[in-house]
C-alpha atoms as a PDB file:
ATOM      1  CA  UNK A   1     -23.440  13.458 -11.973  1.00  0.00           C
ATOM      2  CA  UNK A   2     -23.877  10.700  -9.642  1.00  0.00           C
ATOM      3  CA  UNK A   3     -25.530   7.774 -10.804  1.00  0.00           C
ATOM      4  CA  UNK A   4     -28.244   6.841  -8.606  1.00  0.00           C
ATOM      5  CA  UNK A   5     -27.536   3.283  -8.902  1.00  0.00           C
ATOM      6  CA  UNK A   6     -24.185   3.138  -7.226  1.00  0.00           C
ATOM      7  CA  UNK A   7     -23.623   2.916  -3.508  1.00  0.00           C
ATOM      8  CA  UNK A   8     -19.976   2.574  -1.287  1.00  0.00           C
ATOM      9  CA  UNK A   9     -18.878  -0.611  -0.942  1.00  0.00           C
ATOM     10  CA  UNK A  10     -19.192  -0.061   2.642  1.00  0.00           C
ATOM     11  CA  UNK A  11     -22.992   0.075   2.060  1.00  0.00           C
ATOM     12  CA  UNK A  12     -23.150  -3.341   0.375  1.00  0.00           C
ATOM     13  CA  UNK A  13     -23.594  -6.769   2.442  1.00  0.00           C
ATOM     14  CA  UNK A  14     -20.257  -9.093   2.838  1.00  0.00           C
ATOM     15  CA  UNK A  15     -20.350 -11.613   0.048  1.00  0.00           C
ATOM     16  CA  UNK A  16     -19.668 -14.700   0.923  1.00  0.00           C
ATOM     17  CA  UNK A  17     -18.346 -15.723  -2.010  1.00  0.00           C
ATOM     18  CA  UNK A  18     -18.833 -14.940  -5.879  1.00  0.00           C
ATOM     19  CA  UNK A  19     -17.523 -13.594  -8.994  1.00  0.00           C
ATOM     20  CA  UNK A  20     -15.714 -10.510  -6.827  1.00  0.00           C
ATOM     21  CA  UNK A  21     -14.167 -12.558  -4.046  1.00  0.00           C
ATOM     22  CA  UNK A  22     -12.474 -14.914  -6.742  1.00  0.00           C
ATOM     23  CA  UNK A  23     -11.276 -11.393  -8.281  1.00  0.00           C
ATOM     24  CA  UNK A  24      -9.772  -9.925  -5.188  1.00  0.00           C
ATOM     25  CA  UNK A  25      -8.285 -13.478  -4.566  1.00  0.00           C
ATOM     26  CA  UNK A  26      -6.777 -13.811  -7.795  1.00  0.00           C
ATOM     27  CA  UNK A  27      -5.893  -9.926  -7.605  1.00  0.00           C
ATOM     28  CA  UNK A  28      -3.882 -10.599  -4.618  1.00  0.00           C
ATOM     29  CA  UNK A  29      -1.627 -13.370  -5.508  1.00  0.00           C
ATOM     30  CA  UNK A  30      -0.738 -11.753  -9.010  1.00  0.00           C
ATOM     31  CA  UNK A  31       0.338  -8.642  -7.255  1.00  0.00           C
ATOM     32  CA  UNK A  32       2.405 -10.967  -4.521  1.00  0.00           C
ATOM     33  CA  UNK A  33       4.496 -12.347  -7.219  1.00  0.00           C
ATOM     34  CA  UNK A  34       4.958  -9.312  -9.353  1.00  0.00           C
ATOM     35  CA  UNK A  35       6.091  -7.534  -6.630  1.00  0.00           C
ATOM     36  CA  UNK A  36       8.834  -9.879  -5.226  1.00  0.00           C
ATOM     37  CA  UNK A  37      10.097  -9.926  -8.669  1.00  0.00           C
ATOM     38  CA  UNK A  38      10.269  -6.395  -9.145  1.00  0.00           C
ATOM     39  CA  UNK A  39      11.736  -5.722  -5.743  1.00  0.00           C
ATOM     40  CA  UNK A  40      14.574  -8.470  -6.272  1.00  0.00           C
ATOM     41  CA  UNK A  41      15.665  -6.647  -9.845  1.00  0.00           C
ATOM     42  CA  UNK A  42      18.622  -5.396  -9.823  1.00  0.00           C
ATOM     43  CA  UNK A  43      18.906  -1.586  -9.308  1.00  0.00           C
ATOM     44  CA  UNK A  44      20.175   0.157 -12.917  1.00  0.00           C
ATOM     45  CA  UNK A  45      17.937  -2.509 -14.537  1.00  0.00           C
ATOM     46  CA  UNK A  46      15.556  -1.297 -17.222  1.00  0.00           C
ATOM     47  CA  UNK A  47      13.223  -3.605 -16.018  1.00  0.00           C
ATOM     48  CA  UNK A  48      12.486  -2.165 -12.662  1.00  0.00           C
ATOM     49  CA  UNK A  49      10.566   0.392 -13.955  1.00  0.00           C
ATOM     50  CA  UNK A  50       7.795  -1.443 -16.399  1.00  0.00           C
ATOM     51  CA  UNK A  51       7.602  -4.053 -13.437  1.00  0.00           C
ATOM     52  CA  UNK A  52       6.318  -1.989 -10.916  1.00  0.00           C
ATOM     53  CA  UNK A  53       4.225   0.318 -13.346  1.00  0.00           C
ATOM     54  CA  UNK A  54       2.566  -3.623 -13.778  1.00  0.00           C
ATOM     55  CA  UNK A  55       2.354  -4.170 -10.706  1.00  0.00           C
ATOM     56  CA  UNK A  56       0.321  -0.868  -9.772  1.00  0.00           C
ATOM     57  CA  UNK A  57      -1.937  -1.667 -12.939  1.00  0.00           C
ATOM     58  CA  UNK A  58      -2.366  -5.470 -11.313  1.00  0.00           C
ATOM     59  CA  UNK A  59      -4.234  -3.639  -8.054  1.00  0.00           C
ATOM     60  CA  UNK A  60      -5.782  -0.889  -9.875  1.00  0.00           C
ATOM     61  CA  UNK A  61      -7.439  -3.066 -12.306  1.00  0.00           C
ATOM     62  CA  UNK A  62      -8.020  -5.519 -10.262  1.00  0.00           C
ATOM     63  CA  UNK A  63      -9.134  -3.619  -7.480  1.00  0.00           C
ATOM     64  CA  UNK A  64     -12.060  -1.930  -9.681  1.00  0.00           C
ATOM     65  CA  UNK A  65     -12.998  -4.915 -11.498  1.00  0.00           C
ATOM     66  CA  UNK A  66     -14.150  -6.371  -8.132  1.00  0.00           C
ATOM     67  CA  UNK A  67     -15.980  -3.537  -7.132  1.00  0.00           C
ATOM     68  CA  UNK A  68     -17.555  -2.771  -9.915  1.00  0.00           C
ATOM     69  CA  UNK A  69     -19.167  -6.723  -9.981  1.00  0.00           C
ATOM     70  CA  UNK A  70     -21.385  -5.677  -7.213  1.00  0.00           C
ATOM     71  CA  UNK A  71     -22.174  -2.249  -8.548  1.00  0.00           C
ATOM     72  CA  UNK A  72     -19.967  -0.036  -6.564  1.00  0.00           C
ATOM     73  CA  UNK A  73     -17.921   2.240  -6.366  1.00  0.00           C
ATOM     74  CA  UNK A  74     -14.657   3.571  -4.409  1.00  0.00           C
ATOM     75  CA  UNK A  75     -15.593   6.067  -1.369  1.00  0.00           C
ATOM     76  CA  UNK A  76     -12.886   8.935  -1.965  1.00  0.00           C
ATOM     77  CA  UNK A  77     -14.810  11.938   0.451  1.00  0.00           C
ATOM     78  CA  UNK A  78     -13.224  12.416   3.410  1.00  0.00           C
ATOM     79  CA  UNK A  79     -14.372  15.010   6.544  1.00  0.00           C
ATOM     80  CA  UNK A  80     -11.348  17.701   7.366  1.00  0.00           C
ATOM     81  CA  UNK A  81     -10.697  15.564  10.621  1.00  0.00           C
ATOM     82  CA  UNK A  82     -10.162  12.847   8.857  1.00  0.00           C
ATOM     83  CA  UNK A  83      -7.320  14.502   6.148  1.00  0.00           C
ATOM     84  CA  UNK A  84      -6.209  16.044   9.360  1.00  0.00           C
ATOM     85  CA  UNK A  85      -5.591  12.902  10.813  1.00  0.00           C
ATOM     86  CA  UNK A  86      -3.916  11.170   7.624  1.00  0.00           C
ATOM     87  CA  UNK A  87      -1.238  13.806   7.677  1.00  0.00           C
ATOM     88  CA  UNK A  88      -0.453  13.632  11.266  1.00  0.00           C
ATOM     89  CA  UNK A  89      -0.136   9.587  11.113  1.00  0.00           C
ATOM     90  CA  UNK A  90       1.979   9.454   8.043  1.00  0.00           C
ATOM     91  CA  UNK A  91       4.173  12.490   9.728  1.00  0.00           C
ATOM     92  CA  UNK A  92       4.430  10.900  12.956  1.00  0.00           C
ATOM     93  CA  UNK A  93       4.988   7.077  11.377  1.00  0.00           C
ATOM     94  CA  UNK A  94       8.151   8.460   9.190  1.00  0.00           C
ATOM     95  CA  UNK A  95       9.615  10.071  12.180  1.00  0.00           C
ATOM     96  CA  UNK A  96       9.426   6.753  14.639  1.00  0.00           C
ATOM     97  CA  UNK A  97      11.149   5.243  11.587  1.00  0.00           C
ATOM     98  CA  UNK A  98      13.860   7.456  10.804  1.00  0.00           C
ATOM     99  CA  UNK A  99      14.464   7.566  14.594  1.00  0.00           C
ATOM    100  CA  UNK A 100      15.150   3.527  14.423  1.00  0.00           C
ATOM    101  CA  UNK A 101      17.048   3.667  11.367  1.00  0.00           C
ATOM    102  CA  UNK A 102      19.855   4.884  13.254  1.00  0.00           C
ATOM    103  CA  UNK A 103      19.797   1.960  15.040  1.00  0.00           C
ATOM    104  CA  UNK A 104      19.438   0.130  12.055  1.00  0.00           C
ATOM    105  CA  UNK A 105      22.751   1.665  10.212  1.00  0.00           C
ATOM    106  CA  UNK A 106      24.672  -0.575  13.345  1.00  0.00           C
ATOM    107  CA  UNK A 107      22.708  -4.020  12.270  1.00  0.00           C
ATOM    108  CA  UNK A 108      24.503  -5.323   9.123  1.00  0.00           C
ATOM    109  CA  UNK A 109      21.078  -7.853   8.139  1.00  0.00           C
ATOM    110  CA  UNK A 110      18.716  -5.338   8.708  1.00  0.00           C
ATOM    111  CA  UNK A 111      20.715  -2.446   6.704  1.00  0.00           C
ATOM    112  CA  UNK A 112      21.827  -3.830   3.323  1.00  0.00           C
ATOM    113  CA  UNK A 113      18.424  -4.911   2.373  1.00  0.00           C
ATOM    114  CA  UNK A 114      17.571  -1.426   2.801  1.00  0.00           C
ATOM    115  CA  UNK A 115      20.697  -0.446   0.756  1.00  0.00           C
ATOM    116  CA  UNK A 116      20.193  -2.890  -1.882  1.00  0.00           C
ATOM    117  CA  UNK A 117      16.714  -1.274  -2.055  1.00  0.00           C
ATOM    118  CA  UNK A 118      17.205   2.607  -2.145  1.00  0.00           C
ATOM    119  CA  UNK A 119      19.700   1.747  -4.454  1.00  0.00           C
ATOM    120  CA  UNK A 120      17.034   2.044  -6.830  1.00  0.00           C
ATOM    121  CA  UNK A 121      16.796   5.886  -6.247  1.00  0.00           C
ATOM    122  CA  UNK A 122      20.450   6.109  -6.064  1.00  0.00           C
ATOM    123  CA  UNK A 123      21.526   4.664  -9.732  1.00  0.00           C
ATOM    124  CA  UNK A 124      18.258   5.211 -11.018  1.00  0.00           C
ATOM    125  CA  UNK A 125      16.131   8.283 -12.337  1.00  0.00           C
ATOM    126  CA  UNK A 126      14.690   9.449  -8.315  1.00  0.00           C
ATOM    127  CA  UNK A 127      11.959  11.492 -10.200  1.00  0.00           C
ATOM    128  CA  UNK A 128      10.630   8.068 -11.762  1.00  0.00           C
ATOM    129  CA  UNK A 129      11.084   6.120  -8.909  1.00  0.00           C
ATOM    130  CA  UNK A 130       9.164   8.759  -6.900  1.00  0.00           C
ATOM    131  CA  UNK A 131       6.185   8.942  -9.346  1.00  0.00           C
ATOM    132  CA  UNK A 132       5.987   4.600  -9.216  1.00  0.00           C
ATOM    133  CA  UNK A 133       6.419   5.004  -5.371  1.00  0.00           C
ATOM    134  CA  UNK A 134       3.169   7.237  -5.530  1.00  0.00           C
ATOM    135  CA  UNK A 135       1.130   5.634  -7.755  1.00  0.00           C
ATOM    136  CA  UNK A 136       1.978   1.815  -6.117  1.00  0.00           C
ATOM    137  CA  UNK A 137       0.751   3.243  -2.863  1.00  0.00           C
ATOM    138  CA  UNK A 138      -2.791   4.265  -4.613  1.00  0.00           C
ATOM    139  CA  UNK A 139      -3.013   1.140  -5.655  1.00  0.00           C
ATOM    140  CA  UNK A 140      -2.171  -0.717  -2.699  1.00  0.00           C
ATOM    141  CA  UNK A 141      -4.497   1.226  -0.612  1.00  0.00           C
ATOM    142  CA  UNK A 142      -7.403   0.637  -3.814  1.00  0.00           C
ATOM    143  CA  UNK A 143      -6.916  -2.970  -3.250  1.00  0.00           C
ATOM    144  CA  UNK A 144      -6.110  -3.162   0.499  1.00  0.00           C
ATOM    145  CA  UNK A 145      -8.608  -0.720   2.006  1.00  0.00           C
ATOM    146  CA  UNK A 146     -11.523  -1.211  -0.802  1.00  0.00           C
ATOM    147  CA  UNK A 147     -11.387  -4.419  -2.836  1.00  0.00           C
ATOM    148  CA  UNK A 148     -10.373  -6.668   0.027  1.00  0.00           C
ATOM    149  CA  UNK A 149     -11.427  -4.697   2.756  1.00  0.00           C
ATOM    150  CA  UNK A 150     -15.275  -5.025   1.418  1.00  0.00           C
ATOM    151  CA  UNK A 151     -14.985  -8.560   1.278  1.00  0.00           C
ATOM    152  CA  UNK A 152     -14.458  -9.284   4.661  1.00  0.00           C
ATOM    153  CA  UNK A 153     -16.421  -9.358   7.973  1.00  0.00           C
ATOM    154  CA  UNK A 154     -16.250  -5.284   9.799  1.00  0.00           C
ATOM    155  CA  UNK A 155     -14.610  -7.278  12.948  1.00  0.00           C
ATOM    156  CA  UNK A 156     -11.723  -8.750  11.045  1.00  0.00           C
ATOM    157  CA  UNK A 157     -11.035  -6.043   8.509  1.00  0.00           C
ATOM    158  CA  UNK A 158      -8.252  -4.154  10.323  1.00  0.00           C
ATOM    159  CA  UNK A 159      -6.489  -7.827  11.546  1.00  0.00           C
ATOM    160  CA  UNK A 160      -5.813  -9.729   8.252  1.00  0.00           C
ATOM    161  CA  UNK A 161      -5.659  -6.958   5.983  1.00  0.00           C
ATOM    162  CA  UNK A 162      -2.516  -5.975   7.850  1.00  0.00           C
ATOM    163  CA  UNK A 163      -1.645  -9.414   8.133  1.00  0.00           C
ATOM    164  CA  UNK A 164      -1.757  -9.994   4.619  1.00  0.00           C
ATOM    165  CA  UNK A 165      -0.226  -6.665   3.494  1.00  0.00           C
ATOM    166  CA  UNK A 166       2.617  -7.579   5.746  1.00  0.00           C
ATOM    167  CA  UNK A 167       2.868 -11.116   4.338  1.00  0.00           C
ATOM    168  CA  UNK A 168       2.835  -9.788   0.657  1.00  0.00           C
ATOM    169  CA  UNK A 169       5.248  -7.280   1.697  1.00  0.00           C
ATOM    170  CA  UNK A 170       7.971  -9.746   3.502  1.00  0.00           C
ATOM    171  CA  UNK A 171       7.978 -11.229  -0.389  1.00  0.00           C
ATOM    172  CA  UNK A 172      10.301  -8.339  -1.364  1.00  0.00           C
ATOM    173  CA  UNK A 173      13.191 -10.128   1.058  1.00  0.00           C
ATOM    174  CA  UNK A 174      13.652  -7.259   3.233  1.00  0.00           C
ATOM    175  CA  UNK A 175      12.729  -7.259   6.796  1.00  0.00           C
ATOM    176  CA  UNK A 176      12.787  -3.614   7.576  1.00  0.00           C
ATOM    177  CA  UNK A 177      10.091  -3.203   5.432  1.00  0.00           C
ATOM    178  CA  UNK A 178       8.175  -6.171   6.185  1.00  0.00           C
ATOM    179  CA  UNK A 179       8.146  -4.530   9.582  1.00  0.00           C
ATOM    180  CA  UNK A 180       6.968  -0.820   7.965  1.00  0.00           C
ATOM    181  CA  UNK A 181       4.078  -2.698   6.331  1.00  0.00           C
ATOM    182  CA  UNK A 182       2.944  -4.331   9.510  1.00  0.00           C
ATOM    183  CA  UNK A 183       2.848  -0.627  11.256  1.00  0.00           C
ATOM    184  CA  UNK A 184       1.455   1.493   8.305  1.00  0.00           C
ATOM    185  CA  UNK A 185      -0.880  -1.303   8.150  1.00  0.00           C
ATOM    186  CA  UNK A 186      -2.386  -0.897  10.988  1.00  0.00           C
ATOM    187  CA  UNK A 187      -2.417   2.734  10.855  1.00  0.00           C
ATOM    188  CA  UNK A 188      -4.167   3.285   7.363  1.00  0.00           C
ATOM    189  CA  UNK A 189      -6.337   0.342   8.417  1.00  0.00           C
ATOM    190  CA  UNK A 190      -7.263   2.802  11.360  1.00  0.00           C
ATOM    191  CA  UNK A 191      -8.253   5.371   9.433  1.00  0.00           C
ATOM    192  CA  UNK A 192     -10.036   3.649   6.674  1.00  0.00           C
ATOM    193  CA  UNK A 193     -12.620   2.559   9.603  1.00  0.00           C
ATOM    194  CA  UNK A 194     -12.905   5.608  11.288  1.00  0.00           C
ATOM    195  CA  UNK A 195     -13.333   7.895   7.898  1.00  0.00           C
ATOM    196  CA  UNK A 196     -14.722   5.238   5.569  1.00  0.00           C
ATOM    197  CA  UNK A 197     -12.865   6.797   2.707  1.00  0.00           C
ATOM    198  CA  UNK A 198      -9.727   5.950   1.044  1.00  0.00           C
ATOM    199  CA  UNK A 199      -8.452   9.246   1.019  1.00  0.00           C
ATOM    200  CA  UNK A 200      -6.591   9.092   4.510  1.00  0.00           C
ATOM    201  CA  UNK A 201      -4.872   6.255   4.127  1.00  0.00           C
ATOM    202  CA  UNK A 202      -3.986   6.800   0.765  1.00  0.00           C
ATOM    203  CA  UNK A 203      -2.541  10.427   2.468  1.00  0.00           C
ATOM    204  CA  UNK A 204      -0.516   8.927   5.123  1.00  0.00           C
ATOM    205  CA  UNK A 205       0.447   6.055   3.293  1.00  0.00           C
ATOM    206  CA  UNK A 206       2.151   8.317   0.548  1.00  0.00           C
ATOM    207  CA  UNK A 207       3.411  11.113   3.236  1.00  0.00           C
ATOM    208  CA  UNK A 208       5.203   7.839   5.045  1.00  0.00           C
ATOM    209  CA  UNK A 209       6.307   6.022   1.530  1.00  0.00           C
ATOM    210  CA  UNK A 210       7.616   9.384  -0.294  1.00  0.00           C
ATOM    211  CA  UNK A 211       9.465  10.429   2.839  1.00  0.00           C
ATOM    212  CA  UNK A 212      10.945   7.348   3.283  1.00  0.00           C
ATOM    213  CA  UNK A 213      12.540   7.574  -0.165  1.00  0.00           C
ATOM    214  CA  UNK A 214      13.421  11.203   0.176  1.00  0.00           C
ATOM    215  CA  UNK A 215      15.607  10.928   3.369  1.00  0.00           C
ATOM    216  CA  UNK A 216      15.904   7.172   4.335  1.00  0.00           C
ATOM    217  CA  UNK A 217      19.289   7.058   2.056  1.00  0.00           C
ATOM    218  CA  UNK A 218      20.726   9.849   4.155  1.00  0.00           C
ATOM    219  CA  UNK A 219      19.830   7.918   7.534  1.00  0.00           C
ATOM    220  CA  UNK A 220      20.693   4.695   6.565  1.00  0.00           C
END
């Protein structure tokens, strides 16, 4: 049953500051450092898989403590269109990247990052690196597209949360996929203002990340 009580987040003014701007702030630089240290771990390191498990629990948590200071909630209905949408995104956004990493394969810099990275799939259980894969891109679309989207003015939302997904994302060392977060970015950013739900981007954001996993290794 719904309680009567709670509304979106979309349906709440923009704070200008406050208990929940200080969380998503705090939120945010947690999850920056976590995840350059769990993306420089060695692959075949036990310790790759609790660190990213903490790092999706560092946005989740976060993300709903900060909503829920305001009385909120997170706005998970999306319209047909909008699902629709998601899955033709994420499908299109995987195949403009596996196009370029066959360019990539020929750019030494650009390719062992890449390597170094999938070699977490490749020594590692794939199964458990596909279920942290999923549940990290939940929670970065929780924090991104909710928690820190809701704190910012409708005319910038789009601009800096992209900017600063990218930014976090460029911690990991790996340029590649500092450029992949800049274009996803934009794209879930997209359809988190025309749906205003998190279900889309959370869809094409997982279609893109999952395929990327699955056949990236066999590209690069």
């Amino acid at each position: 049953m719904r309680d009567p009580k709670a509304v979106s987040a979309d349906d709440l003014p923009v704070l200008p500051g406050g208990a929940s701007r200080r969380a998503v702030i705090a939120t945010g630089v947690l999850a920056g450092a976590v995840l350059a240290w769990s993306l420089r771990i060695q692959a075949g390191d036990p310790w790759f898989y609790p660190a990213t498990f903490i790092l999706a629990a560092i946005y989740m948590v976060g993300s709903s403590v900060a909503v829920r200071m305001v009385g909120s909630r997170f706005r998970w209905h999306a319209s047909r269109r909008g699902i629709r949408d998601a899955v033709v995104g994420g499908v299109l956004l995987a195949l403009i990247f596996f196009a370029g990493a066959f360019l990539v394969r020929y750019v030494p810099f650009l390719r062992d990052p890449v390597d170094e990275l999938l070699d977490h799939a490749r020594v590692g259980s794939l199964a458990l690196v596909l279920l942290i894969t999923a549940v990290n891109g939940v929670a970065e679309e929780m924090f991104y597209r909710a928690a820190l989207w809701r704190i910012l003015k409708p005319g910038f939302r789009i601009v800096v949360t992209t900017v600063l997904y990218t930014a976090v994302t460029a911690l990991a060392g790996v340029p590649l996929l500092a450029f992949a977060a800049a274009a996803m970015g934009v794209m879930v950013a997209v359809l988190r203002e025309r749906t205003q739900s998190l279900t889309p981007p959370i869809i094409a954001h997982l279609i893109w990340s999952l395929s990327m996993l699955l056949v990236l290794p066999w590209v690069v």
